[in-house]
C-alpha atoms as a PDB file:
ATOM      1  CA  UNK A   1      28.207   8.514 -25.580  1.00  0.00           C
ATOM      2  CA  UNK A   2      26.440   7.090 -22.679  1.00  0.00           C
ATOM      3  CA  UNK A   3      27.971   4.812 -20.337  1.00  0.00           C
ATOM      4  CA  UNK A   4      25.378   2.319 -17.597  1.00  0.00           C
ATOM      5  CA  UNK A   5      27.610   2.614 -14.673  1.00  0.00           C
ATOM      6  CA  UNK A   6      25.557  -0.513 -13.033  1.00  0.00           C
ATOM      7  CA  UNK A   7      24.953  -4.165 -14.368  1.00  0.00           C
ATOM      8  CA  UNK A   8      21.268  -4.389 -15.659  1.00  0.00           C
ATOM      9  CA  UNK A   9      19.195  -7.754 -13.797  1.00  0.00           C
ATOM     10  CA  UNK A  10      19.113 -10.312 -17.468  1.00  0.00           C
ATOM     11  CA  UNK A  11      15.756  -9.982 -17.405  1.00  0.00           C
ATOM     12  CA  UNK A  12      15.893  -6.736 -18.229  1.00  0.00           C
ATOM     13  CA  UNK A  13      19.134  -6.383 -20.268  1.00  0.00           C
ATOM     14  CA  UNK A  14      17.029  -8.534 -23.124  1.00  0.00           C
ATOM     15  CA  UNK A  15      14.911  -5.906 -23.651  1.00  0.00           C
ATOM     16  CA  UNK A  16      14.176  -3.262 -25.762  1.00  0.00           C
ATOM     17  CA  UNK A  17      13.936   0.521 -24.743  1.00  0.00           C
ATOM     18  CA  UNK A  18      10.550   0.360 -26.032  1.00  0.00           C
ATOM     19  CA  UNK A  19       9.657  -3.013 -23.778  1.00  0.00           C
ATOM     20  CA  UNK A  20      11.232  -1.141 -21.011  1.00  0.00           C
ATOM     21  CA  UNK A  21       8.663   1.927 -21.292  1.00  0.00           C
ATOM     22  CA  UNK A  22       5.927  -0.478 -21.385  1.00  0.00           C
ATOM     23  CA  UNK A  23       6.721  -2.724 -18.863  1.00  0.00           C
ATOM     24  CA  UNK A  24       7.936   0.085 -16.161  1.00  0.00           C
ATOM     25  CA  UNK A  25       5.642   2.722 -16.398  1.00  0.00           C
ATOM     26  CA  UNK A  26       1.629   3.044 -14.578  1.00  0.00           C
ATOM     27  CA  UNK A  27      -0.874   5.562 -15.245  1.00  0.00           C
ATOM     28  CA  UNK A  28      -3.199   6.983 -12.376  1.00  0.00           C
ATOM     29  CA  UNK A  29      -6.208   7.133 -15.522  1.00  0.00           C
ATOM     30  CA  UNK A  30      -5.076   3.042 -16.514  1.00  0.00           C
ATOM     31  CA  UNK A  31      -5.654   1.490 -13.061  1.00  0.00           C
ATOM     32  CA  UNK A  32      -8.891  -0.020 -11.713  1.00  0.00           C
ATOM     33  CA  UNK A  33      -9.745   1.260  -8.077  1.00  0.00           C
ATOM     34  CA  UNK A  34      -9.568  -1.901  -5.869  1.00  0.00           C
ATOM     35  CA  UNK A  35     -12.099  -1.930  -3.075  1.00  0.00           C
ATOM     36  CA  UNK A  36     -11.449  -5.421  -2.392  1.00  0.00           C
ATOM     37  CA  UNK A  37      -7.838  -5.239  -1.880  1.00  0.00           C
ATOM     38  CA  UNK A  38      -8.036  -6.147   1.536  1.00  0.00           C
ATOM     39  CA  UNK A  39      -9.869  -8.375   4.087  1.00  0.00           C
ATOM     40  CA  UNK A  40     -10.643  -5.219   6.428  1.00  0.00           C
ATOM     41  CA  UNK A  41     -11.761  -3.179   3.516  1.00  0.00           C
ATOM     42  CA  UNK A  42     -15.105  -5.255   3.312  1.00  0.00           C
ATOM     43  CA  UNK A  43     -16.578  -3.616   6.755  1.00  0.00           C
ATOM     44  CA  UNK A  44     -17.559  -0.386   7.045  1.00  0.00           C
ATOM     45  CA  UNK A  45     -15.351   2.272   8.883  1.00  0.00           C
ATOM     46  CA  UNK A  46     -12.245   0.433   6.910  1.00  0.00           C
ATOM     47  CA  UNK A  47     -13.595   0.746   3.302  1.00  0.00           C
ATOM     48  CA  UNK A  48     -10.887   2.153   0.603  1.00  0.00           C
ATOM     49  CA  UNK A  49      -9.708   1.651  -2.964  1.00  0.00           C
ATOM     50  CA  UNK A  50      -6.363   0.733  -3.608  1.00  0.00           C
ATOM     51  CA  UNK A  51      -4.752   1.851  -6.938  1.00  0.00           C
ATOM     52  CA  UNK A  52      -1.477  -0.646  -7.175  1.00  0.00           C
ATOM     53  CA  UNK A  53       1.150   0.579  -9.504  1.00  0.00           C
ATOM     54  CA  UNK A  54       4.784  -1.523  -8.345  1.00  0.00           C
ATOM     55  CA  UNK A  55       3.750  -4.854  -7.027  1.00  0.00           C
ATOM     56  CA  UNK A  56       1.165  -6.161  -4.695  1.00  0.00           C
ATOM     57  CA  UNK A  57       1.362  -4.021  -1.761  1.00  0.00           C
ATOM     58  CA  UNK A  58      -0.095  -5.505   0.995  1.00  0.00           C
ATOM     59  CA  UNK A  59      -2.855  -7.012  -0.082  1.00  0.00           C
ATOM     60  CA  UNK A  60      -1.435 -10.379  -1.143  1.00  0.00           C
ATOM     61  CA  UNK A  61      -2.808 -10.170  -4.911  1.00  0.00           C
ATOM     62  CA  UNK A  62       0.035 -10.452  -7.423  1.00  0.00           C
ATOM     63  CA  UNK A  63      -1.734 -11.427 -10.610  1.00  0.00           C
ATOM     64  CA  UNK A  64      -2.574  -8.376 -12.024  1.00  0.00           C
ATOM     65  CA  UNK A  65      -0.735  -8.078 -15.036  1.00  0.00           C
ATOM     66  CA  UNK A  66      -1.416  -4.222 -15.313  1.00  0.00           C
ATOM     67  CA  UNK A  67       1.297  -3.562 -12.564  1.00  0.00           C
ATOM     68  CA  UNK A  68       4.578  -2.908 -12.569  1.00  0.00           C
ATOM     69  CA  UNK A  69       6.434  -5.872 -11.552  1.00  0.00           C
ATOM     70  CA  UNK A  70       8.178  -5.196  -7.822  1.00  0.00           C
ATOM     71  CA  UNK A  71      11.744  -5.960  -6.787  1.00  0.00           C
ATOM     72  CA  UNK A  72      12.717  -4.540  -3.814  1.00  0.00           C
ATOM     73  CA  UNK A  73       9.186  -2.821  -2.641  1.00  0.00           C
ATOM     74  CA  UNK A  74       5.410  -1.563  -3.643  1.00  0.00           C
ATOM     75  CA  UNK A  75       3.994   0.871  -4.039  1.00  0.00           C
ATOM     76  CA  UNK A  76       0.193   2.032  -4.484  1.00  0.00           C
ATOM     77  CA  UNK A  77      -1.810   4.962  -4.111  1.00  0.00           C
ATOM     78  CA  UNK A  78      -4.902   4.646  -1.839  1.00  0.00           C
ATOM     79  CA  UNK A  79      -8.102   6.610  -1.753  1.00  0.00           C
ATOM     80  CA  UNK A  80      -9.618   7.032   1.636  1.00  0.00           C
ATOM     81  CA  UNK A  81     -13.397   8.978   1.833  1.00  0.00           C
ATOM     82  CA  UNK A  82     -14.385  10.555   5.202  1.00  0.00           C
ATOM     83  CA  UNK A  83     -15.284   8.465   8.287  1.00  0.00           C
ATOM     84  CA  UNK A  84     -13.057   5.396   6.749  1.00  0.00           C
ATOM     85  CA  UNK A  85      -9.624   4.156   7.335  1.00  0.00           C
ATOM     86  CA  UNK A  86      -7.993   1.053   8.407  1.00  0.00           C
ATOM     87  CA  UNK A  87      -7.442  -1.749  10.889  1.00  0.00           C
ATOM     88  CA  UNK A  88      -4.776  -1.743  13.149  1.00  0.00           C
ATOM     89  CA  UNK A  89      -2.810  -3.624  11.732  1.00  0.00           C
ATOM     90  CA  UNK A  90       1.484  -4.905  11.357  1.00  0.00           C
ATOM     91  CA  UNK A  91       4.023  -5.726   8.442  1.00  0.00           C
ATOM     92  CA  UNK A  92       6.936  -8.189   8.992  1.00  0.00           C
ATOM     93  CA  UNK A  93       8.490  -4.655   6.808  1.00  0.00           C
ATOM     94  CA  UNK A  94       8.424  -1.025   7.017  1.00  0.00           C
ATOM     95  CA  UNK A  95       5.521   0.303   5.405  1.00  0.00           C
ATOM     96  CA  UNK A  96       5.548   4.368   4.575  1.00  0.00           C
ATOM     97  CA  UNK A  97       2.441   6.272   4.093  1.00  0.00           C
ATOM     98  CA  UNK A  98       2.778   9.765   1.705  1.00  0.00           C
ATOM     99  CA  UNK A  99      -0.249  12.417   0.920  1.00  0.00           C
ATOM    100  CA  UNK A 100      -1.041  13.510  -2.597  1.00  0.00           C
ATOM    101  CA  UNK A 101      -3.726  14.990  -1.512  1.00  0.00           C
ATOM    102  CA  UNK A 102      -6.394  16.022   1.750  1.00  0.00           C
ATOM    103  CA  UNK A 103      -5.676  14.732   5.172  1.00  0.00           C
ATOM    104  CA  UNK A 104      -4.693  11.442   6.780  1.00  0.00           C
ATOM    105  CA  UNK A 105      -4.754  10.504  10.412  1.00  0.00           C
ATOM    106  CA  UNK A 106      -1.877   7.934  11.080  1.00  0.00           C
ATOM    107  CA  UNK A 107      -1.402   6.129  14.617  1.00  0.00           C
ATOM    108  CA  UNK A 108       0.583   3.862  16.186  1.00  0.00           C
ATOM    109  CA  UNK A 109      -0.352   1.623  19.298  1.00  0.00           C
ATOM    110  CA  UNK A 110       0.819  -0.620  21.956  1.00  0.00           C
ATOM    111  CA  UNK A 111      -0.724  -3.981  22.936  1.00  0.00           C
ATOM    112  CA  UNK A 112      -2.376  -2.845  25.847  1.00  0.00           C
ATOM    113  CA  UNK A 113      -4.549  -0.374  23.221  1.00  0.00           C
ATOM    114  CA  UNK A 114      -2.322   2.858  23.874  1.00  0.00           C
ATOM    115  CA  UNK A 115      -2.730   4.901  20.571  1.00  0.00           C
ATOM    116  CA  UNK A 116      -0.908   7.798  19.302  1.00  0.00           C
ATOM    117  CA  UNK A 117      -2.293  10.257  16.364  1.00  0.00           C
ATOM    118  CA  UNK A 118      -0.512  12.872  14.520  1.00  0.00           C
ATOM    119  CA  UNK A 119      -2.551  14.604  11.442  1.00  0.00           C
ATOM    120  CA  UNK A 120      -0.340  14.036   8.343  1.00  0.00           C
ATOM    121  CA  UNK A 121      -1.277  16.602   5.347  1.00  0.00           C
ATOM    122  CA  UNK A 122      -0.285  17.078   1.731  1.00  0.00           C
ATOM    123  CA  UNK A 123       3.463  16.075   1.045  1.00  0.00           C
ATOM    124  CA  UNK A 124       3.783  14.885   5.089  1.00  0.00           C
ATOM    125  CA  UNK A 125       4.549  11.125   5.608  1.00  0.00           C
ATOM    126  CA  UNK A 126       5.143   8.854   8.326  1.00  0.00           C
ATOM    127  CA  UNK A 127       6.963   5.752   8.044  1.00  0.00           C
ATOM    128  CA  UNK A 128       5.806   2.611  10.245  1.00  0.00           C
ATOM    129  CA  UNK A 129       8.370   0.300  11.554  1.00  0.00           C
ATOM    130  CA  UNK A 130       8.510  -3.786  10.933  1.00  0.00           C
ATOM    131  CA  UNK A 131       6.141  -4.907  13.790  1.00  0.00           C
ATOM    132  CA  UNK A 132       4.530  -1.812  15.009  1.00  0.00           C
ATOM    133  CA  UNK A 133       0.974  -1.777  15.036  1.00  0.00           C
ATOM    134  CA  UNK A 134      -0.313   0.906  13.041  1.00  0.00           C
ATOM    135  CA  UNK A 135      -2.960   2.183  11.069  1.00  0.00           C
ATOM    136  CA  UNK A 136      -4.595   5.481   9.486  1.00  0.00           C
ATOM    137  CA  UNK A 137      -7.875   7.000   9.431  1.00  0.00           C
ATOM    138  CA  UNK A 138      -9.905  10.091   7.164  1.00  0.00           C
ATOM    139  CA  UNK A 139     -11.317  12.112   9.971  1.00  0.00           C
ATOM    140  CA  UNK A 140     -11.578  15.276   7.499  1.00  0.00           C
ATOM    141  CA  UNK A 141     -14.298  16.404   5.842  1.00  0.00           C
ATOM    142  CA  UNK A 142     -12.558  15.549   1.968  1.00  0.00           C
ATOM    143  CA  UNK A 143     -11.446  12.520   0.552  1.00  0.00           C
ATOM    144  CA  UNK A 144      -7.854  11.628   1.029  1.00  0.00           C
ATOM    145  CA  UNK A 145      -5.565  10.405  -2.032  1.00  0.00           C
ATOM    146  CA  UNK A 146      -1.921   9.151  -0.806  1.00  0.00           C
ATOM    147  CA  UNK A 147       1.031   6.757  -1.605  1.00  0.00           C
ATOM    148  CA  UNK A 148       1.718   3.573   0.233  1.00  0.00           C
ATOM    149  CA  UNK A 149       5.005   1.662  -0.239  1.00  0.00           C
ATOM    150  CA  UNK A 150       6.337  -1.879   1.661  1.00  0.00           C
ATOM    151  CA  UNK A 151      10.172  -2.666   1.669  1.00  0.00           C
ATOM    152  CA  UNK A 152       9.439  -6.008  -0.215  1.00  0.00           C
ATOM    153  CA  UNK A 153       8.102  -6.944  -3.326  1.00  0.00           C
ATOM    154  CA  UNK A 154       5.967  -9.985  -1.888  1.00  0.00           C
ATOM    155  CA  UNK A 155       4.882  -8.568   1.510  1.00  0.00           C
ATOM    156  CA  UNK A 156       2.883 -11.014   3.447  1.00  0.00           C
ATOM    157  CA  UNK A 157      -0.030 -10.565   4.457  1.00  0.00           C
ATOM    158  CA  UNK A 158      -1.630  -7.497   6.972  1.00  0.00           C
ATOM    159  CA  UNK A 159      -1.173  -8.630  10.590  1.00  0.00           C
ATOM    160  CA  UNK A 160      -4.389  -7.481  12.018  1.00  0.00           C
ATOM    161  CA  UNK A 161      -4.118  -7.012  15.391  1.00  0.00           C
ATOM    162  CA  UNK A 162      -7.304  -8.268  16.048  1.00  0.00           C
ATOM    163  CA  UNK A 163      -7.416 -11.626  16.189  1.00  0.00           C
ATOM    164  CA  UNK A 164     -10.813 -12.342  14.781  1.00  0.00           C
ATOM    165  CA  UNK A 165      -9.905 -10.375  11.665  1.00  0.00           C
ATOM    166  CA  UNK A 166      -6.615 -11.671  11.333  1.00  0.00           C
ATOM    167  CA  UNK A 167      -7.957 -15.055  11.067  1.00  0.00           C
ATOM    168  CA  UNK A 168      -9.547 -14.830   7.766  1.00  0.00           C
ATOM    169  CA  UNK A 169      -6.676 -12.125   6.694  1.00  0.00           C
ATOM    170  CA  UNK A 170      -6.705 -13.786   3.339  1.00  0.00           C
ATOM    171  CA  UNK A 171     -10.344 -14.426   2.975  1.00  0.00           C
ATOM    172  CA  UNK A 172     -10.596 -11.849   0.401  1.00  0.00           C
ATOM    173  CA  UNK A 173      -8.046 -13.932  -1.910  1.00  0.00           C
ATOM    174  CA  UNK A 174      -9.901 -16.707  -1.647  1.00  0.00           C
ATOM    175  CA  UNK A 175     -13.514 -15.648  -3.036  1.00  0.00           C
END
């Protein structure tokens, strides 16, 4: 005989095994690449697809009822082409970048515009502070596939560092 050694959440003790399998598990070949995820993602340099699987990540959408609802993070997998990448950009969280697959230029920066680079490949990860500017970029020749995750279910949203972008940092929910 089994024995749950931790309380269940009553949302989730009131349902079945079979609800549980439905509600808590995302396919790679069910999601919808999102190329509109985020306000950045709409100029060229910074365009990539976001495939969300636990909650909104951080790109302030949380309607899609296709997703696995988030408690205590997020988690998505992003596809990056060559020549694309990211803003510079912070989270009021830490925010951890994995590769599935190719190769994924992650830096960090100061506010004077001080960047460092490290080349992350397949199974590497770097994980990015609350408040540290940071960002990635696909400077290889192949696509890059890898996972994203924020330590909170509703992260705000990005803080670009640049302040023009992070004006309309929510346009994209808006239109």
């Amino acid at each position: 005989m089994s024995a749950a050694r931790h309380p269940m959440p009553p949302d989730i003790a009131s349902l079945s095994l079979e609800e549980v399998m439905q509600k808590f598990v995302g396919r790679f070949r069910d999601k919808t690449p999102d190329w509109a995820a985020f306000e950045d993602a709409k100029i060229e340099g910074w365009k990539r697809a976001q495939h969300r699987f636990i909650g909104a990540g951080g790109s302030g959408k949380h309607d899609d009822p296709s997703v696995i609802p988030a408690r205590n993070f997020t988690l998505s997998i992003m596809y990056v082409e060559p020549g694309q990448g990211n803003a510079a950009h912070t989270h009021e969280v830490e925010e951890v970048f994995f590769v599935l697959d190719g190769f994924l230029d992650v830096f960090v920066e100061d506010e004077s515009g001080r960047r460092l680079t490290t080349r992350l490949g397949k199974w590497e990860c770097a994980a990015c502070p609350p408040g540290v500017i940071h960002g990635y970029d696909n400077n290889s020749l192949e696509p890059v596939y890898f996972q994203v995750m924020l330590g909170r279910a509703r992260p705000e949203t990005m803080g670009y560092a640049d302040d023009k972008l992070y004006q309309r940092r929510d346009a994209h929910l808006k239109g």
